[in-house]
Protein backbone atom coordinates (compact mmCIF):
# COMPACT_ATOMS: atom_id res chain seq x y z
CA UNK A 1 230.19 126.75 117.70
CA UNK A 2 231.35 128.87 120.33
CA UNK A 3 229.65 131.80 119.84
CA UNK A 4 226.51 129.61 118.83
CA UNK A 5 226.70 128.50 122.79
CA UNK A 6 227.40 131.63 124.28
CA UNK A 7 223.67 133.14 122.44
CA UNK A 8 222.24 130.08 123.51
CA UNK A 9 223.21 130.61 127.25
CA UNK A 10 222.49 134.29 127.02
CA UNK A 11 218.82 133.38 125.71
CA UNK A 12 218.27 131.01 128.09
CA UNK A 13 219.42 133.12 130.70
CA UNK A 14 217.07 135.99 129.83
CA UNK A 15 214.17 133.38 129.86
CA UNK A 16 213.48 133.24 125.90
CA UNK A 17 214.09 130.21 123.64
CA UNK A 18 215.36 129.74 120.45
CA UNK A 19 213.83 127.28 117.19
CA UNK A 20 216.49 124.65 116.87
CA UNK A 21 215.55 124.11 113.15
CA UNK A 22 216.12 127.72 112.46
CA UNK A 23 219.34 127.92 115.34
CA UNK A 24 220.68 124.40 112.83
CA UNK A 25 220.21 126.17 109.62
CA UNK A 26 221.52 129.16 110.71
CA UNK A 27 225.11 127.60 112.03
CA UNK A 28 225.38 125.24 108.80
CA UNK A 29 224.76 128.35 106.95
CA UNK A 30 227.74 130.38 108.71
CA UNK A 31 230.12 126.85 108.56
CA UNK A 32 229.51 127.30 104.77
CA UNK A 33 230.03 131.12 104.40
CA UNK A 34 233.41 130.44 106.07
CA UNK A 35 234.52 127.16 104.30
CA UNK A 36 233.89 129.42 100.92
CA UNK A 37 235.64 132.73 102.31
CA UNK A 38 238.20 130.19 103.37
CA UNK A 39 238.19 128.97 100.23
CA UNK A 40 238.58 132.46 98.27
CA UNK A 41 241.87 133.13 100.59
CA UNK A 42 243.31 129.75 99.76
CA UNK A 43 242.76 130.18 96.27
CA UNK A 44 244.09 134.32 96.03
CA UNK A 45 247.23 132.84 98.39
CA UNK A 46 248.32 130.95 95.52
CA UNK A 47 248.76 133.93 93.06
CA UNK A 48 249.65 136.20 96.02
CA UNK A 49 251.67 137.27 98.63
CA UNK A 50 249.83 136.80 102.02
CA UNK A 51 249.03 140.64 103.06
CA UNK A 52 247.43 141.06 99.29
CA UNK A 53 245.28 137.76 99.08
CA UNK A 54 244.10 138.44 103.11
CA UNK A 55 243.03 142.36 101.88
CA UNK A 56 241.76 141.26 99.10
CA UNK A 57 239.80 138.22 100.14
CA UNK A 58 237.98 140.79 102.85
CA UNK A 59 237.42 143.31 100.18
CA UNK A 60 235.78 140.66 97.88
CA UNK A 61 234.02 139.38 101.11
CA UNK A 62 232.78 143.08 102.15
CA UNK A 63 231.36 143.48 99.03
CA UNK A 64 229.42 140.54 98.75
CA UNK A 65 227.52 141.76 101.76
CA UNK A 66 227.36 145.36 101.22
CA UNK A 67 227.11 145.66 97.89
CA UNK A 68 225.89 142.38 96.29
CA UNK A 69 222.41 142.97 98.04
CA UNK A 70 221.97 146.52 96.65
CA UNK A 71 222.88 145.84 93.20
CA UNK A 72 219.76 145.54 91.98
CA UNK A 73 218.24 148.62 93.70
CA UNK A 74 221.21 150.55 91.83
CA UNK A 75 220.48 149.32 89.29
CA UNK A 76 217.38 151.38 88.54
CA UNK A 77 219.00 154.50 88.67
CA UNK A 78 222.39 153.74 87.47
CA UNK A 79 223.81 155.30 83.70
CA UNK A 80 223.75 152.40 80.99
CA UNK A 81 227.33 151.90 81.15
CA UNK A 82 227.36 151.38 85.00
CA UNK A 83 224.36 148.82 84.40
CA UNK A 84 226.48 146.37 82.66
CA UNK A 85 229.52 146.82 85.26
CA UNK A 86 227.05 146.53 87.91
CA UNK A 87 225.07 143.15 86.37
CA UNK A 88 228.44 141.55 86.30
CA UNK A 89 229.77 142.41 89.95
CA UNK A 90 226.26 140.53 90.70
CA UNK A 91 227.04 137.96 89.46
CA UNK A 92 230.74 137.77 89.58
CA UNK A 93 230.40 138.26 93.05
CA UNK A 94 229.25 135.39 95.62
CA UNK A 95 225.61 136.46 97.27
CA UNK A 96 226.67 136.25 101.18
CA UNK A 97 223.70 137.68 102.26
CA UNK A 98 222.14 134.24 101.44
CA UNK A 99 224.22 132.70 104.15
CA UNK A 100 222.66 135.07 107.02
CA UNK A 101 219.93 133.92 109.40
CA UNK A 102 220.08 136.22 111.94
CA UNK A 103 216.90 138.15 111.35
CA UNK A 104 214.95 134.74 111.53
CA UNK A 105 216.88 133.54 114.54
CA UNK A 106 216.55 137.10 116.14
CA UNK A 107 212.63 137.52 115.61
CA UNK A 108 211.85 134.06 115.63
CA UNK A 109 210.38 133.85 112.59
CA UNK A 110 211.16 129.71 112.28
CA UNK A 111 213.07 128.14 109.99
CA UNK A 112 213.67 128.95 106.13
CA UNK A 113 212.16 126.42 103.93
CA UNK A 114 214.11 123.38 103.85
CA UNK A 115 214.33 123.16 100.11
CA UNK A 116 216.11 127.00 99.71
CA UNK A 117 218.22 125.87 102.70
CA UNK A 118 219.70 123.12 100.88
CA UNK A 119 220.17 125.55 97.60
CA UNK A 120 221.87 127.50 99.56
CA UNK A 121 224.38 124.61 100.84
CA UNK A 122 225.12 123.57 97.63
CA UNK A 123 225.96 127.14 96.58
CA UNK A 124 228.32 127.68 98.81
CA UNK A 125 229.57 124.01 98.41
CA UNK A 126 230.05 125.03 94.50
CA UNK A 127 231.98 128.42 95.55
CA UNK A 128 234.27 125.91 97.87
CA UNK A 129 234.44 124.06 95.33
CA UNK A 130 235.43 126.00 92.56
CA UNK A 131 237.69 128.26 94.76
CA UNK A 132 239.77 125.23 95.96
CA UNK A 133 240.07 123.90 92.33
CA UNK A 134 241.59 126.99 91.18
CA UNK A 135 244.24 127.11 94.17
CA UNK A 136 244.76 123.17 93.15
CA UNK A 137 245.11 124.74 89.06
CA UNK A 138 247.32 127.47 90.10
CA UNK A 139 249.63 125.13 92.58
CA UNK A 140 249.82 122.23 90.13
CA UNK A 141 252.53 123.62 87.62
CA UNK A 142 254.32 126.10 90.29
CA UNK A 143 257.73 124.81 90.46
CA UNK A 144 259.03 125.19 93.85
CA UNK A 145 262.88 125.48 94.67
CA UNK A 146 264.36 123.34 97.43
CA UNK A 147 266.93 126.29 97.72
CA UNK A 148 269.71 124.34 97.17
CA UNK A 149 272.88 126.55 96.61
């Protein structure tokens, strides 16, 4: 919310406007990419010590924007054995770039349509979703000692 105030002021300052359907998708978008990273940590913390669930949770998060959106352009020039590994990062993976709005907020290109905005939600409500109730799975049976000597 902060930062979504600080472009606002800096637009305004600079004389240009912003759509506030497209500047409303665009930070309920970015609430849910971070509730579902969030989620991801939460859920690798339980099987994990904290400095391997944090790397890993930004590995798995890099690659869903790097390399999630350019899976299918390898994919027409990858060997038939790196197909298959590649068709199941895509879809192993959680698509990110679906979450980003900039472009559209940037060149003002209005809002996305309202119907793939609220696909979109619910995706990244299911990967909250299904992230927390594996932390919840994982935590359930863990015994924890009181350390009582």
């Amino acid at each position: 919310a902060g930062f979504a105030l600080v472009v606002l002021a800096a637009v305004a300052f600079r004389g240009g406007r912003i759509d506030a359907g497209t500047l409303f998708q665009a930070y309920v978008l970015q609430i849910t990419a971070l509730a579902a990273v969030t989620a991801l940590a939460v859920c690798l913390s339980t099987r994990m010590h904290a400095d391997a669930s944090a790397t890993l949770a930004y590995l798995i998060t890099g690659a869903a924007f790097l390399l999630s959106p350019r899976i299918p352009h390898l994919l027409t020039v990858a060997e038939p054995g790196a197909r298959e590994a590649l068709m199941a990062l895509y879809y192993l993976l959680p698509h990110a770039e679906w979450f980003d709005l900039r472009r559209r907020l940037v060149h003002d290109w209005g809002p996305a349509p309202w119907s793939a905005f609220g696909l979109v939600v619910v995706y990244g409500a299911l990967w909250t979703t299904g992230a927390l109730l594996a932390a919840w799975a994982a935590l359930r049976r863990k015994r924890f000692d009181r350390g009582a000597a």
